[in-house]
C-alpha atoms as a PDB file:
ATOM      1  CA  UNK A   1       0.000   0.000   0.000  1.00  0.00           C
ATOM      2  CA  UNK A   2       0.768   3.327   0.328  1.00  0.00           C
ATOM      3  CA  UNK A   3       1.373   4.866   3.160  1.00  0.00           C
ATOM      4  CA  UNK A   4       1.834   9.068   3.946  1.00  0.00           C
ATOM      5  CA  UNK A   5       3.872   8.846   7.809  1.00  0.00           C
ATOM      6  CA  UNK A   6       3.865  12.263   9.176  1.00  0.00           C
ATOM      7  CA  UNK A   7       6.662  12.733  12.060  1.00  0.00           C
ATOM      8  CA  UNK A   8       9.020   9.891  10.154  1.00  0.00           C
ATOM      9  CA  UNK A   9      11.613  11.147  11.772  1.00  0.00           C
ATOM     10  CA  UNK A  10      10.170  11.135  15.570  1.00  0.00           C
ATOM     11  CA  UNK A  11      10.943   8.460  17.968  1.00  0.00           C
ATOM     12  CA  UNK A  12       8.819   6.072  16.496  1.00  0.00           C
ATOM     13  CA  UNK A  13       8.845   7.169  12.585  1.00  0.00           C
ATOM     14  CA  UNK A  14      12.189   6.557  12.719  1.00  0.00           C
ATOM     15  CA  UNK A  15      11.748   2.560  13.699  1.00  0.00           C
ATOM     16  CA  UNK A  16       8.079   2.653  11.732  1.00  0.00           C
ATOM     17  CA  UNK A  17       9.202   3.881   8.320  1.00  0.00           C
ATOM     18  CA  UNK A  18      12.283   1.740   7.680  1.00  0.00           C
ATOM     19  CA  UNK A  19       9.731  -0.963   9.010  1.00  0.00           C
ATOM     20  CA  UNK A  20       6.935  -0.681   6.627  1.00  0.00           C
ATOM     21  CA  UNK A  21       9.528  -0.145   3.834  1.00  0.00           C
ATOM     22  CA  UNK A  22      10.551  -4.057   4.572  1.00  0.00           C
ATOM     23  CA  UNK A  23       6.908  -5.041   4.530  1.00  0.00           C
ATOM     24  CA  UNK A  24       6.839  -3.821   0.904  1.00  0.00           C
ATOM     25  CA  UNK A  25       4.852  -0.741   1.448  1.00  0.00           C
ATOM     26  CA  UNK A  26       5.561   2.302  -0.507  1.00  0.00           C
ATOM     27  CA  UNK A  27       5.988   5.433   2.233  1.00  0.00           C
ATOM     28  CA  UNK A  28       6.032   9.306   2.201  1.00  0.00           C
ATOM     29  CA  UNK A  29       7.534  10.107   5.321  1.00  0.00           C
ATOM     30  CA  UNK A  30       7.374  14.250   6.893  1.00  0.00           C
ATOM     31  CA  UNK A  31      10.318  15.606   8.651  1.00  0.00           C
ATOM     32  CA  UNK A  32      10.361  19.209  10.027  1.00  0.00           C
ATOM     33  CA  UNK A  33      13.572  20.722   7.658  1.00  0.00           C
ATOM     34  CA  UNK A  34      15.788  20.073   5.277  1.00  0.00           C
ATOM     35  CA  UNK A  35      18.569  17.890   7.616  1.00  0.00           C
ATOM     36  CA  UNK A  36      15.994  15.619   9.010  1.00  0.00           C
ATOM     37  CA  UNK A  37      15.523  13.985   5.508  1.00  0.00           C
ATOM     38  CA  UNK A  38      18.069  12.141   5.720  1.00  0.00           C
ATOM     39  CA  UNK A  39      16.711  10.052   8.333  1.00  0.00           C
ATOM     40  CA  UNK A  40      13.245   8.970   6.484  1.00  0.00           C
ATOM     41  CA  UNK A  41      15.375   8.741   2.921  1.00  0.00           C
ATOM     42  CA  UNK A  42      17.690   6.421   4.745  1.00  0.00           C
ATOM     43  CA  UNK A  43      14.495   4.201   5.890  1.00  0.00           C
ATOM     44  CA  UNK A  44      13.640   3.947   2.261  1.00  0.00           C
ATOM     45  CA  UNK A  45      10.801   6.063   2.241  1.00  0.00           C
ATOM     46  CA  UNK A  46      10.223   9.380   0.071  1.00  0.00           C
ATOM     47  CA  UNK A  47      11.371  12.169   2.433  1.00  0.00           C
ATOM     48  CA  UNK A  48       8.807  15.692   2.402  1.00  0.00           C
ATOM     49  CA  UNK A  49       9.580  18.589   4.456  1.00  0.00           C
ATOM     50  CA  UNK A  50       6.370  19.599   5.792  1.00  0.00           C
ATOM     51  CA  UNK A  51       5.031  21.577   8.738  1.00  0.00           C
ATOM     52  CA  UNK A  52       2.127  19.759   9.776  1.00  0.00           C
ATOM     53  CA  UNK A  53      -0.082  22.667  11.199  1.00  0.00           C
ATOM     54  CA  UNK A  54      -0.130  24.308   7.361  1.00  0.00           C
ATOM     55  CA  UNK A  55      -3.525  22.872   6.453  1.00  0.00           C
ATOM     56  CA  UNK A  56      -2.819  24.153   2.749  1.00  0.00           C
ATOM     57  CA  UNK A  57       0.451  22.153   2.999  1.00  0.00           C
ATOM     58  CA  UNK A  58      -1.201  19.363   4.390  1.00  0.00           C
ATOM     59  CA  UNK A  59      -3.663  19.030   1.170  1.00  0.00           C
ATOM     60  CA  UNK A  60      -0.684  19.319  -1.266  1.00  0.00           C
ATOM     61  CA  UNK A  61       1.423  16.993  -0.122  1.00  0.00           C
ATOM     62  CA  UNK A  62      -0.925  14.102   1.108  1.00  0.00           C
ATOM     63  CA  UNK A  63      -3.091  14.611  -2.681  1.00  0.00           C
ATOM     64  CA  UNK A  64      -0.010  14.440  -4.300  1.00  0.00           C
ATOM     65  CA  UNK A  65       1.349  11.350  -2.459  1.00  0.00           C
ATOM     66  CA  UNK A  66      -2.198   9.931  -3.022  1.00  0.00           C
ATOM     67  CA  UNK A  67      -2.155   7.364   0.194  1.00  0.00           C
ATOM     68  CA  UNK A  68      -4.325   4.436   1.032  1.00  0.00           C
ATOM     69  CA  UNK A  69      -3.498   4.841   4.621  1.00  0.00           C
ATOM     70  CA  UNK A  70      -2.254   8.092   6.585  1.00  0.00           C
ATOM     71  CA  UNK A  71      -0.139   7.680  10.250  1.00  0.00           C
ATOM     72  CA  UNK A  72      -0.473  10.703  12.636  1.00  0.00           C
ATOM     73  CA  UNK A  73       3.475  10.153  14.566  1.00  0.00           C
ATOM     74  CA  UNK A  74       3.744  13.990  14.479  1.00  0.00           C
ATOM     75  CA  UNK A  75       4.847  15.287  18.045  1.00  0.00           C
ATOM     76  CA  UNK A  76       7.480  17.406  19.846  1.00  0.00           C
ATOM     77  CA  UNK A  77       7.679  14.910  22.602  1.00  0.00           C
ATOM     78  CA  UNK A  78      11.145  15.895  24.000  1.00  0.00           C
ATOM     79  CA  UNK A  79       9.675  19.258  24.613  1.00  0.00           C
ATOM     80  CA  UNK A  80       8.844  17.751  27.729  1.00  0.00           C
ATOM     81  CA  UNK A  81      12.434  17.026  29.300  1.00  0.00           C
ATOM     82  CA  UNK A  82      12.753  15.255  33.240  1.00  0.00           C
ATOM     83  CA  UNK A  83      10.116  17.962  34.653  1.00  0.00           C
ATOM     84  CA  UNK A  84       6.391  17.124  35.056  1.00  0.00           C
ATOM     85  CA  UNK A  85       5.719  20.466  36.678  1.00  0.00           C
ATOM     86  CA  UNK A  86       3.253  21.824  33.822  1.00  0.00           C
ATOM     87  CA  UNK A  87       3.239  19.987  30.716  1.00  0.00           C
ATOM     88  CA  UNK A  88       0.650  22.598  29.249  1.00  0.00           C
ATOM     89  CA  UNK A  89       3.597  25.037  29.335  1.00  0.00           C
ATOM     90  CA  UNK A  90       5.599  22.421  28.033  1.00  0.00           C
ATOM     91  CA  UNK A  91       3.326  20.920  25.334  1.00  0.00           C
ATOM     92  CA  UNK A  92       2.177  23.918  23.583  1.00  0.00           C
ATOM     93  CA  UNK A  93       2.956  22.484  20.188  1.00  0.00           C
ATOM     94  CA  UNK A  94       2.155  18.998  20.725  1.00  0.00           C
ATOM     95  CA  UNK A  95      -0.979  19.977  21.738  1.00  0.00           C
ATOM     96  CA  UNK A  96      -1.577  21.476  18.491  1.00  0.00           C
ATOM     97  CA  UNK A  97      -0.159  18.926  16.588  1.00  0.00           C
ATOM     98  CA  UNK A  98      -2.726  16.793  18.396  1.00  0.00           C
ATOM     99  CA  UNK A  99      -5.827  19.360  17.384  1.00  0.00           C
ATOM    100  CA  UNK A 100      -5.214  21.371  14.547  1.00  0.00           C
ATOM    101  CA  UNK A 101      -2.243  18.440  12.869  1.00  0.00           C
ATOM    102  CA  UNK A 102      -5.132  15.563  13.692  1.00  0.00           C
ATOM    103  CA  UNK A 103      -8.057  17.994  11.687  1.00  0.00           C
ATOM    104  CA  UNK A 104      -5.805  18.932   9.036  1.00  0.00           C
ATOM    105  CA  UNK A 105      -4.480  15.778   7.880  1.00  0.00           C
ATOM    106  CA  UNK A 106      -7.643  13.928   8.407  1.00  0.00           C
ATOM    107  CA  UNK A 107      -9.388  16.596   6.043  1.00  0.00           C
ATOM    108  CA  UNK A 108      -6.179  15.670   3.882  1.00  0.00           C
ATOM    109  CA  UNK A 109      -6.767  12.129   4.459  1.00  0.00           C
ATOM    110  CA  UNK A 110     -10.185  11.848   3.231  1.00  0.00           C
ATOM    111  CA  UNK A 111     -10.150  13.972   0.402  1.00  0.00           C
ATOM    112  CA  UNK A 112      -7.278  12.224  -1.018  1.00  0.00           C
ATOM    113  CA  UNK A 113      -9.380   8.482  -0.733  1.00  0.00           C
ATOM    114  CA  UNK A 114      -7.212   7.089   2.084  1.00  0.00           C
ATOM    115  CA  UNK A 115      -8.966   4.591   3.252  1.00  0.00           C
ATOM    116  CA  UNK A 116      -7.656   4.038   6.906  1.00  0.00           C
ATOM    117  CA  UNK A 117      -6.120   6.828   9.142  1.00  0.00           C
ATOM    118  CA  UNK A 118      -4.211   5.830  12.439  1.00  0.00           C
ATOM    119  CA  UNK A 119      -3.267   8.090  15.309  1.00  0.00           C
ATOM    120  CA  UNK A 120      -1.171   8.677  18.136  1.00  0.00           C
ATOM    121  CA  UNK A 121      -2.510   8.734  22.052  1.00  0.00           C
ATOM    122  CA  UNK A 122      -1.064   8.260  24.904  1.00  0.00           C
ATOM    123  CA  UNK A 123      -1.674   5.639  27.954  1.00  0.00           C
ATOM    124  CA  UNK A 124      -0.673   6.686  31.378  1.00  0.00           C
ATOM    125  CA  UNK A 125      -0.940   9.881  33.226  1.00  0.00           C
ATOM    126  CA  UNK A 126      -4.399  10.301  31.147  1.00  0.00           C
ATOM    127  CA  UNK A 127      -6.076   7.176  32.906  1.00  0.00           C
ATOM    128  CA  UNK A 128      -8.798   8.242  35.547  1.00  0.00           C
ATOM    129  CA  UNK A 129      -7.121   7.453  39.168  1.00  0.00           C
ATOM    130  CA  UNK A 130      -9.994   6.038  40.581  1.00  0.00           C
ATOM    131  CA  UNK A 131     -10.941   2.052  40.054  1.00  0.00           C
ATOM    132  CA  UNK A 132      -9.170  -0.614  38.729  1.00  0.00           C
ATOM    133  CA  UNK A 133      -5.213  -0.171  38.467  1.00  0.00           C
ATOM    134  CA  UNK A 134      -5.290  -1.515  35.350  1.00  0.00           C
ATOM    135  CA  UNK A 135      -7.791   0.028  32.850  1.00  0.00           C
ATOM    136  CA  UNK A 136      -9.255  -1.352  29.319  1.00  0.00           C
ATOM    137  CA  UNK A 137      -9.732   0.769  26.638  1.00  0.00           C
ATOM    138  CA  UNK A 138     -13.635   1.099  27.403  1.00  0.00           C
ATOM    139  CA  UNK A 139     -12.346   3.130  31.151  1.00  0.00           C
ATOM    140  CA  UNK A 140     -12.892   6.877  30.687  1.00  0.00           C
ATOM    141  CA  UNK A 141     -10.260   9.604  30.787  1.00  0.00           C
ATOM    142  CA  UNK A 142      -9.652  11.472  33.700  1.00  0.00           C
ATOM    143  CA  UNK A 143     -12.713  13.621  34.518  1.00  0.00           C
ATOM    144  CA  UNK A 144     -10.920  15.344  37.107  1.00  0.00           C
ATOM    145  CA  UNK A 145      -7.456  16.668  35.619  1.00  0.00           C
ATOM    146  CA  UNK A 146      -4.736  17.966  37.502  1.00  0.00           C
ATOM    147  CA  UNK A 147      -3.590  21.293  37.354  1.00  0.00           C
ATOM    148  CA  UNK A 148      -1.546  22.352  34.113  1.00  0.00           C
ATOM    149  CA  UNK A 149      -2.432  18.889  32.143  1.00  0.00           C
ATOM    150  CA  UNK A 150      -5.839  20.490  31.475  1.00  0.00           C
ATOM    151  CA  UNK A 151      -5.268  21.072  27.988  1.00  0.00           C
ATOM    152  CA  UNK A 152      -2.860  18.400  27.018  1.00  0.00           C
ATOM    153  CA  UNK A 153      -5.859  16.042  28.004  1.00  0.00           C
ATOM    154  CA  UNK A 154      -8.018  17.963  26.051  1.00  0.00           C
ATOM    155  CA  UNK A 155      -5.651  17.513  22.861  1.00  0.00           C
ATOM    156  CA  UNK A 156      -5.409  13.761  23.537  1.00  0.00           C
ATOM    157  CA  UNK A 157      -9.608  13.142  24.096  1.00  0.00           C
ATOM    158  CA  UNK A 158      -9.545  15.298  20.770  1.00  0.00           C
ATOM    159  CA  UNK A 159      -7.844  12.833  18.936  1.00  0.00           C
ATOM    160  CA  UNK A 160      -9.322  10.132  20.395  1.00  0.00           C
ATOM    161  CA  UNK A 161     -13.163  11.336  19.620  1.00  0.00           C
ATOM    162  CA  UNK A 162     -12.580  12.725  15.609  1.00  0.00           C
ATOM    163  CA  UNK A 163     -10.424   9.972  14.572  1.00  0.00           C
ATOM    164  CA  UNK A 164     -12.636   6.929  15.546  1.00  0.00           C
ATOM    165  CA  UNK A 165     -15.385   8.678  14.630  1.00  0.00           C
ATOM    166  CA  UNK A 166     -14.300  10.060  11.227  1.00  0.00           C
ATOM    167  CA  UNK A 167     -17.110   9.771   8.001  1.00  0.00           C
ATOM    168  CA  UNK A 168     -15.436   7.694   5.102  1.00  0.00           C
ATOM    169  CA  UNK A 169     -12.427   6.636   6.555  1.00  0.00           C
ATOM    170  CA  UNK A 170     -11.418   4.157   9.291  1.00  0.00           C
ATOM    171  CA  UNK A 171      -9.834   6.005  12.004  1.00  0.00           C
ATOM    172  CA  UNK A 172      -7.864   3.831  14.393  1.00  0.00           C
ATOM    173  CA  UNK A 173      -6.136   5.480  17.629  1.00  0.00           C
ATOM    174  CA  UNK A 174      -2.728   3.934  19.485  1.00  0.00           C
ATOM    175  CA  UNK A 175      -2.608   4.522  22.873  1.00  0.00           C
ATOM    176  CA  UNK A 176       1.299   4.064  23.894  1.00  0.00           C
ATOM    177  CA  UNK A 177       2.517   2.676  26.643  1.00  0.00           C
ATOM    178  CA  UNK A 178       5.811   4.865  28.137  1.00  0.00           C
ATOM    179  CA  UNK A 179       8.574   4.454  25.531  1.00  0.00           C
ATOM    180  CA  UNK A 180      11.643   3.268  26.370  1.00  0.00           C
ATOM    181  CA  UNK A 181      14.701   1.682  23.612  1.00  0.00           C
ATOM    182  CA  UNK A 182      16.436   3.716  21.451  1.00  0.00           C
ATOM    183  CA  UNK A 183      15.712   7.020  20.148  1.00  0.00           C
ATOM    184  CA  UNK A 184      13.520   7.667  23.728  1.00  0.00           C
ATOM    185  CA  UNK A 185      14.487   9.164  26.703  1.00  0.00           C
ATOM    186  CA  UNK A 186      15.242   5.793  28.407  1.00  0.00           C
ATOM    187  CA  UNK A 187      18.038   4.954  26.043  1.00  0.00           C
ATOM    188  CA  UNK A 188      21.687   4.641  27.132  1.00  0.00           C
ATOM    189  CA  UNK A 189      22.326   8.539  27.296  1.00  0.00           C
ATOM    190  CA  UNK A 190      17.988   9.717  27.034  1.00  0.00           C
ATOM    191  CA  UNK A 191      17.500  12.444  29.772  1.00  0.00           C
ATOM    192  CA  UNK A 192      15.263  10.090  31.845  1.00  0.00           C
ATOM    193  CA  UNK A 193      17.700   7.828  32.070  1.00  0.00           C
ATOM    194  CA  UNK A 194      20.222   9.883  33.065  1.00  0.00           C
ATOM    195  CA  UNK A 195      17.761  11.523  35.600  1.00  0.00           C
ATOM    196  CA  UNK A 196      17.776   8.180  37.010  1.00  0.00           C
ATOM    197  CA  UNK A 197      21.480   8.088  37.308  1.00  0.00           C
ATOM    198  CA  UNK A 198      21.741  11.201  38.704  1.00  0.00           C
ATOM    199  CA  UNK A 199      19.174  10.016  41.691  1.00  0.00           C
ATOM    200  CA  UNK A 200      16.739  12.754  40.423  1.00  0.00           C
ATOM    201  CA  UNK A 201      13.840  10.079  39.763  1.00  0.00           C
ATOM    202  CA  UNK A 202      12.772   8.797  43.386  1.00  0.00           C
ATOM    203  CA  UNK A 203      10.375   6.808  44.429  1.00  0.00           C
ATOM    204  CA  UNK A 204       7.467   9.015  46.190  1.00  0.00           C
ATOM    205  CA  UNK A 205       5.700   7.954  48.970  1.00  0.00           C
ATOM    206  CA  UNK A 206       5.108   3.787  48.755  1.00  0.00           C
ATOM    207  CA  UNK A 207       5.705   3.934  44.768  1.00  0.00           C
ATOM    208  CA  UNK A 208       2.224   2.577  44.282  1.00  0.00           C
ATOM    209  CA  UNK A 209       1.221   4.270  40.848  1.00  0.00           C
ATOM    210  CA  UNK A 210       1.094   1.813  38.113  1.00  0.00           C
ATOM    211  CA  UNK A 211       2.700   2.191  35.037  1.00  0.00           C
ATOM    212  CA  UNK A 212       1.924   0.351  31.849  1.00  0.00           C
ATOM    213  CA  UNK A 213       5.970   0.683  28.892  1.00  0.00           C
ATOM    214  CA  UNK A 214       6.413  -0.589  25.560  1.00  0.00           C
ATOM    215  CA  UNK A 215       9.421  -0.683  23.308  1.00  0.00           C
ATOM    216  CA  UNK A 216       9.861   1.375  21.101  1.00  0.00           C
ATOM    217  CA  UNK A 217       9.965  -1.296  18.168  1.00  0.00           C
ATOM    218  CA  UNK A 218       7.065  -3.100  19.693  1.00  0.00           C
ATOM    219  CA  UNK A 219       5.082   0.224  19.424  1.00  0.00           C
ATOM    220  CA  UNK A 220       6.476   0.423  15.573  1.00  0.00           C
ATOM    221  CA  UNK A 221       5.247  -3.211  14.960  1.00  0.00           C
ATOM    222  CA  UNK A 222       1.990  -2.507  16.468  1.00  0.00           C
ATOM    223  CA  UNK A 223       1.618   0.568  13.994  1.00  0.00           C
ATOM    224  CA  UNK A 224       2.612  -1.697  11.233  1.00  0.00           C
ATOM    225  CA  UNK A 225      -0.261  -3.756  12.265  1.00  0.00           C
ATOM    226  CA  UNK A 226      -2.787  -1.297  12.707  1.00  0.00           C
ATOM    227  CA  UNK A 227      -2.404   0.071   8.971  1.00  0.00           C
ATOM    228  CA  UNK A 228      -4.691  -3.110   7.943  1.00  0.00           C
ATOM    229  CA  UNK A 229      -5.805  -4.840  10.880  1.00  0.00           C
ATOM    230  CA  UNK A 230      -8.663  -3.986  13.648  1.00  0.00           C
ATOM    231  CA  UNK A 231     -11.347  -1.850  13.099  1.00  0.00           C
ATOM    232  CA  UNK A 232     -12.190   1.837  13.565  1.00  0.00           C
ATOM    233  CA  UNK A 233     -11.243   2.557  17.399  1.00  0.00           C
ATOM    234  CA  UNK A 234      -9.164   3.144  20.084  1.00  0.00           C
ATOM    235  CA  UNK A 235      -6.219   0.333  21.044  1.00  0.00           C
ATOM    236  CA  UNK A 236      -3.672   0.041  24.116  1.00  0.00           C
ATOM    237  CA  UNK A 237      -0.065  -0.376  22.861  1.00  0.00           C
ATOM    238  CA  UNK A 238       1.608  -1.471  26.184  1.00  0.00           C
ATOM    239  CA  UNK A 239       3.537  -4.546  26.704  1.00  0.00           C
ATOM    240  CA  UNK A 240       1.696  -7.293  29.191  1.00  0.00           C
ATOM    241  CA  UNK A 241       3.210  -6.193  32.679  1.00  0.00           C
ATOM    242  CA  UNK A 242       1.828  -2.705  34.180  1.00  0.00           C
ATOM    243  CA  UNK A 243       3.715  -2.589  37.618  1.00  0.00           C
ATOM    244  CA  UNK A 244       3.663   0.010  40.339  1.00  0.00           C
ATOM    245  CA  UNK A 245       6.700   2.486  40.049  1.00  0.00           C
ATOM    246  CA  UNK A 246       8.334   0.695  43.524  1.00  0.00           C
ATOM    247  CA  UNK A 247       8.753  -2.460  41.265  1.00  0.00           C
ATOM    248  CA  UNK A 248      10.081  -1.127  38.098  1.00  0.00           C
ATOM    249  CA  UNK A 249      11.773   2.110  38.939  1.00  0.00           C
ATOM    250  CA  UNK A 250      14.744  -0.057  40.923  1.00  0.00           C
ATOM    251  CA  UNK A 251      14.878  -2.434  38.404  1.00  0.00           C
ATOM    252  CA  UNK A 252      15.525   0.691  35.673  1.00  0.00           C
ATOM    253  CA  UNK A 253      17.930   1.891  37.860  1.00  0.00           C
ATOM    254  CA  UNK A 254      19.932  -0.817  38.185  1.00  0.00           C
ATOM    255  CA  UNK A 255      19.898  -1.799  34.034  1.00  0.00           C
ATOM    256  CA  UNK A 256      21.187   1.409  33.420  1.00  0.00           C
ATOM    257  CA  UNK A 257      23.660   1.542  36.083  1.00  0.00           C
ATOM    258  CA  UNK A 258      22.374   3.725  38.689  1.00  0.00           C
ATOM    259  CA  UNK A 259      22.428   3.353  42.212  1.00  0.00           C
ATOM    260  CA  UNK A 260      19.354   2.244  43.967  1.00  0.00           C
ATOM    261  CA  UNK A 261      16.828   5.325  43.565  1.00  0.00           C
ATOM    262  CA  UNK A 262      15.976   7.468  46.671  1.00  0.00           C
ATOM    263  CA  UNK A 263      12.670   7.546  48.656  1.00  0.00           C
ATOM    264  CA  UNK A 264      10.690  10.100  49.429  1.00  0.00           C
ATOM    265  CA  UNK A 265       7.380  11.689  51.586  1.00  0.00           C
ATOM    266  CA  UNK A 266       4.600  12.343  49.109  1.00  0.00           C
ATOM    267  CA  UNK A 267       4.946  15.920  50.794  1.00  0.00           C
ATOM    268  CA  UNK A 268       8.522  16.507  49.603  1.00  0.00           C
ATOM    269  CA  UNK A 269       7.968  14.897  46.661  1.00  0.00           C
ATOM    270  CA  UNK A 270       5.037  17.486  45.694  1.00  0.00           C
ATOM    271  CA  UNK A 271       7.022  20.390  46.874  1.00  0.00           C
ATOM    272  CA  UNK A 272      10.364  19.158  44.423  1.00  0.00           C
ATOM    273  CA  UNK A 273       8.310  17.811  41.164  1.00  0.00           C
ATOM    274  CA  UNK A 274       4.645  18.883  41.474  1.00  0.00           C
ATOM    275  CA  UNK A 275       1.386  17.403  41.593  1.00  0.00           C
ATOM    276  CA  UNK A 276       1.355  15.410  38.729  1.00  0.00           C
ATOM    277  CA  UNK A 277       4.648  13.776  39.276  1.00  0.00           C
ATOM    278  CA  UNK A 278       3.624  12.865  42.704  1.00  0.00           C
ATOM    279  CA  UNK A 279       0.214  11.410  41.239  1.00  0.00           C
ATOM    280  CA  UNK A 280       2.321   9.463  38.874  1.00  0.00           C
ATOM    281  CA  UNK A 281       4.171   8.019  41.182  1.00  0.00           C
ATOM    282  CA  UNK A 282       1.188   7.317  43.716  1.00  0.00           C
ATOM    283  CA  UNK A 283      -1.734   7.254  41.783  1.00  0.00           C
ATOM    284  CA  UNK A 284      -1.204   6.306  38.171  1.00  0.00           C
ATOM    285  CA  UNK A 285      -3.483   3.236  36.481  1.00  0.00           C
ATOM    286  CA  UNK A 286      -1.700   0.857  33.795  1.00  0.00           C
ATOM    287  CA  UNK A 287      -3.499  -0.566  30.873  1.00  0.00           C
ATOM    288  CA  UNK A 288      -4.302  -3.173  29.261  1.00  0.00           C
ATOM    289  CA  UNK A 289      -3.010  -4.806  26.145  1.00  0.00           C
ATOM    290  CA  UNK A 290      -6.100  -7.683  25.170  1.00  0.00           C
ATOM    291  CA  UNK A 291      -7.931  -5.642  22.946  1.00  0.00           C
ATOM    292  CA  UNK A 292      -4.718  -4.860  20.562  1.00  0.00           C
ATOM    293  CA  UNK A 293      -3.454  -8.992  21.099  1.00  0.00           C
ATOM    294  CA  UNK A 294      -6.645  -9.526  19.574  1.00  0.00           C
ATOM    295  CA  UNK A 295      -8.149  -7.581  17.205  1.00  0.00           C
ATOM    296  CA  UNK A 296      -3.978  -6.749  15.811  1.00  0.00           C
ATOM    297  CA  UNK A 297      -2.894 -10.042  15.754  1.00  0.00           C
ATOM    298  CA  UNK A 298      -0.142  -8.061  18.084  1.00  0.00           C
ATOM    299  CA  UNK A 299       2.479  -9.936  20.481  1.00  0.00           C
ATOM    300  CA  UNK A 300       5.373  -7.585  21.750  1.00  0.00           C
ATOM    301  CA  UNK A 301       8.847  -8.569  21.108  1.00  0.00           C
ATOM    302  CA  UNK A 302       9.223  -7.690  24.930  1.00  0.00           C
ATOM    303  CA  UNK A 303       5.931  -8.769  26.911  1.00  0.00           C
ATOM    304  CA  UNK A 304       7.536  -7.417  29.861  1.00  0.00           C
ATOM    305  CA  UNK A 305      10.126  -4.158  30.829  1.00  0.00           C
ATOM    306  CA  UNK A 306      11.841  -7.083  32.915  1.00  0.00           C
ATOM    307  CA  UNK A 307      13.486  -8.237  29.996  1.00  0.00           C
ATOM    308  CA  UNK A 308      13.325  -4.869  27.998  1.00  0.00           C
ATOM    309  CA  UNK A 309      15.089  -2.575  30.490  1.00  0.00           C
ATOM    310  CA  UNK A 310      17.753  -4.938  30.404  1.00  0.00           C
ATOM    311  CA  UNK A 311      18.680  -3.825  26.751  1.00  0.00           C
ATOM    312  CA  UNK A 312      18.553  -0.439  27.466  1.00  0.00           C
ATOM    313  CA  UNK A 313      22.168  -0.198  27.844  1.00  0.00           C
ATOM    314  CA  UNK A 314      24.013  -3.181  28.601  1.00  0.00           C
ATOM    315  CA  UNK A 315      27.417  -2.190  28.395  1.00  0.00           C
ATOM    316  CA  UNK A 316      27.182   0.721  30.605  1.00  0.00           C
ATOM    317  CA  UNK A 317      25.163  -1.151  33.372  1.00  0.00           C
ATOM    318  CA  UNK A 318      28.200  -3.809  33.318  1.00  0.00           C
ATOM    319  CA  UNK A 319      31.101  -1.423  32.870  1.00  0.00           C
ATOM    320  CA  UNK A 320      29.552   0.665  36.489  1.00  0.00           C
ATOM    321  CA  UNK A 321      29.704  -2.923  37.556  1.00  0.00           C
ATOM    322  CA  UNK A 322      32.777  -3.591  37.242  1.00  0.00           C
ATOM    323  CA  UNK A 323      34.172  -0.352  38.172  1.00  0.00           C
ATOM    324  CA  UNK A 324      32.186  -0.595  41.418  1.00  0.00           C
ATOM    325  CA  UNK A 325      33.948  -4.233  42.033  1.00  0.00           C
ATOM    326  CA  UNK A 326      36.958  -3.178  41.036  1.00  0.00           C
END
């Protein structure tokens, strides 16, 4: 098929593309300037330099590349750094890559005959923090948002109700898990990781918020999937083990070489981080994965972060290792 990727050279466009090039698809993949094409031509694809808020851009290029299916990757993710203070502040532009990007290239989308449009969501923070720790896709969003992730929960439920939703067109929506694998910020040398060695990622209060990861190729094989499997709706990308932060966060820590990571009140931790951060840490829900198992034909390369954080970065975990026996 053919396949229009906007953010192909993101996080995930840059595992996706080179991915659905393999699978014999033909692919126009976006990029943001002129040195970023390198990275989709490199993947194989057709590399397009195109800012994905210009709806009149939008129009030309995905008529001219004349898709059957149109992926929504387009983010500025790393705007977001180690701070979870105010992410409204911080996601100004993803938001509107997640409201205005979503309408424009749907409108794009449809009037070019694509039949299938897929989009990107989020699993995590957004969960409601009341119920079940682990929550299906049929659980609602948040009703009662925290303070400063107002509108980035707005931008996300906007996605999530015009895509399915769309006339003409089957509109499928991936909810990630949190990324980790290369090209994230829990690589070898990704600023969460390195928050993490620098003892700046504690465990607040008992560490009971649940979080649901996924690697980053998993979350590119899922996408791969979703371009002609499932029907129109909404689809948890997370691998098969959400686990409360006291469980995981040590177990990070210690695959990418870090000491043991503090603990700390829930007051302190507020004071230091913020609201949200503490309600991730002591709050959070995971999701599940079922629904995308079974309506993607989907199994994760890494059904668990147990084995995944231990690729993170290998080498540097052992060489600390050493140098700490040594």
């Amino acid at each position: 098929m053919k396949v229009f990727l906007a953010g192909g050279s993101g996080a995930i466009g840059k595992r996706l593309a080179p991915l659905l090039v393999a699978n014999g698809h033909e692919v126009v993949a976006t990029t943001t300037s002129e040195r970023k094409l390198p990275l989709v031509q490199e993947a194989g694809a057709e590399g397009v330099v195109l800012d994905v808020l210009d709806r009149d851009a939008v129009m030309r290029a995905v008529m001219r590349a004349e898709p059957d299916v149109v992926i929504h990757e387009a983010t500025r993710l790393t705007e977001l750094g180690d701070s979870f203070r105010n992410i409204d502040k911080q996601f100004v532009l993803t938001n509107r890559l997640r409201s205005e990007g979503t309408d424009n290239l749907l409108e794009a989308a449809r009037a070019a005959g694509a039949h299938r449009f897929v989009a990107q969501s989020f699993s995590g923070w957004p969960n409601e923090r009341r119920g079940s720790m682990v929550k299906t896709e049929d659980d609602p969003l948040d009703p009662n948002p925290l303070p400063h992730t107002e509108k980035s929960l707005a931008a996300l439920r906007h996605v999530e109700i015009v895509v399915p939703a769309a006339q003409d067109i089957d509109g499928l929506v991936l909810r990630y898990g949190g990324f980790y694998g290369p090209g994230t910020s829990l690589e070898s040398d990704g600023a969460h990781a390195e928050a993490v060695r620098k003892r700046r990622f504690p465990i607040v209060g008992e560490g009971t918020g649940v979080w649901s990861f996924v690697h980053i190729d998993d979350a590119a094989a899922a996408t791969a999937l979703a371009i002609d499997h499932g029907g129109p709706g909404i689809y948890n990308i997370v691998d098969d083990d959400p686990a409360p932060v006291r469980e995981w966060l040590p177990l990070l820590a210690k695959a990418v070489g870090a000491p043991p990571p503090r603990h700390v009140p829930v007051w302190l931790g507020r004071l230091l981080a913020g609201s949200l951060a503490v309600s991730m840490m002591t709050e959070a829900r995971g999701s599940s994965n079922a629904k995308a198992k079974a309506e993607l034909g989907w199994q994760p390369r890494y059904p668990s972060w147990r084995q995944g954080f231990k690729a993170i970065a290998p080498e540097r975990a052992t060489a600390a290792t050493a140098g700490g026996a040594a």
